[in-house]
Protein backbone atom coordinates (compact mmCIF):
# COMPACT_ATOMS: atom_id res chain seq x y z
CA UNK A 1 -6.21 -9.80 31.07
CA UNK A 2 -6.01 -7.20 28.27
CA UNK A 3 -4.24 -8.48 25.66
CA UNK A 4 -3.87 -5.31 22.88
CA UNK A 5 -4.91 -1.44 23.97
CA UNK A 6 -7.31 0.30 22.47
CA UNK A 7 -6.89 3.49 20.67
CA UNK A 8 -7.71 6.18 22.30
CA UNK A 9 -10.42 8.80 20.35
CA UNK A 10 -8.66 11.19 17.74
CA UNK A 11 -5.55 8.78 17.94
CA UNK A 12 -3.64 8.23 14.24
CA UNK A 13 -2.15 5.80 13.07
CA UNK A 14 0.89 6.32 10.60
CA UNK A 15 0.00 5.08 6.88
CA UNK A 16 2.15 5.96 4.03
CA UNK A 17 -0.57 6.06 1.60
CA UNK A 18 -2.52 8.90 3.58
CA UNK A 19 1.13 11.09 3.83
CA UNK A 20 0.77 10.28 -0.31
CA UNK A 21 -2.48 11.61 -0.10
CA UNK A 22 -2.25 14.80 2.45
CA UNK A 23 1.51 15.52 0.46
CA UNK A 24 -0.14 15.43 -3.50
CA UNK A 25 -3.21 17.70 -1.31
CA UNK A 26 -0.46 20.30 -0.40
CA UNK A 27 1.31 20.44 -3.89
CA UNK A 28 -1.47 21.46 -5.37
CA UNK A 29 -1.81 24.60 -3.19
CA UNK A 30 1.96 25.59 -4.49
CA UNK A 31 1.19 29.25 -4.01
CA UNK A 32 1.24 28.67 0.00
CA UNK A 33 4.37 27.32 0.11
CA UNK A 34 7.98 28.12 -0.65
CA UNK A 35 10.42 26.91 -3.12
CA UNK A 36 12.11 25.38 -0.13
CA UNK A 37 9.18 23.38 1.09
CA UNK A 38 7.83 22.65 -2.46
CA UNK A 39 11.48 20.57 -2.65
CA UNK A 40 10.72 19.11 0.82
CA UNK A 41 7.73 18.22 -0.14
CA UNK A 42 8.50 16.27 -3.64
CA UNK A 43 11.26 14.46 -1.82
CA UNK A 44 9.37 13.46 1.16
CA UNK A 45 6.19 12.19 -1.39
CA UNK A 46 9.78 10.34 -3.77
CA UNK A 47 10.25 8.58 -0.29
CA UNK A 48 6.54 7.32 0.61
CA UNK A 49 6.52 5.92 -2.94
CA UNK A 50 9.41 4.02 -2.09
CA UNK A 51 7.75 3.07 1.69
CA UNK A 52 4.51 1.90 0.49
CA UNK A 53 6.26 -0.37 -2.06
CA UNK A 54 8.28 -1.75 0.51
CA UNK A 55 5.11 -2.57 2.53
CA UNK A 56 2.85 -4.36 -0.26
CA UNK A 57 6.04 -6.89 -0.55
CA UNK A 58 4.20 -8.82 1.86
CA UNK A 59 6.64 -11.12 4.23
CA UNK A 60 10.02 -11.24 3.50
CA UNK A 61 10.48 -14.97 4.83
CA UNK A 62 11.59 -17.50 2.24
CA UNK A 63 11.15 -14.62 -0.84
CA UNK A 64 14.12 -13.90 -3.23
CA UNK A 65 13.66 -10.29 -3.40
């Protein structure tokens, strides 16, 4: 019996830090991207801050936060 699948080739899986990375890559090509998406794009990289902080807090049994 299989207990966990394997991933298939070329498959991702979702990390905030790497969105961090790949979003701080595209801001600093600003002159491919709109004023717009240069706002998307700082508030989107605001929010992983905030979602990879979350996840380094470790288990949230028993912990005052």
């Amino acid at each position: 019996m299989k207990t966990r699948e394997e991933p298939q080739p070329g498959a991702y899986t979702w990390n905030p830090r790497k969105e961090i990375e790949y979003i701080k890559k595209a801001l600093k090509q600003d002159h491919l991207y709109t004023d717009d998406e240069i706002r998307h794009l700082k508030s989107r990289l605001r929010d992983m801050y905030i979602v990879n902080k979350q996840m380094k807090r470790g288990p949230g049994f028993g912990r005052a936060s």
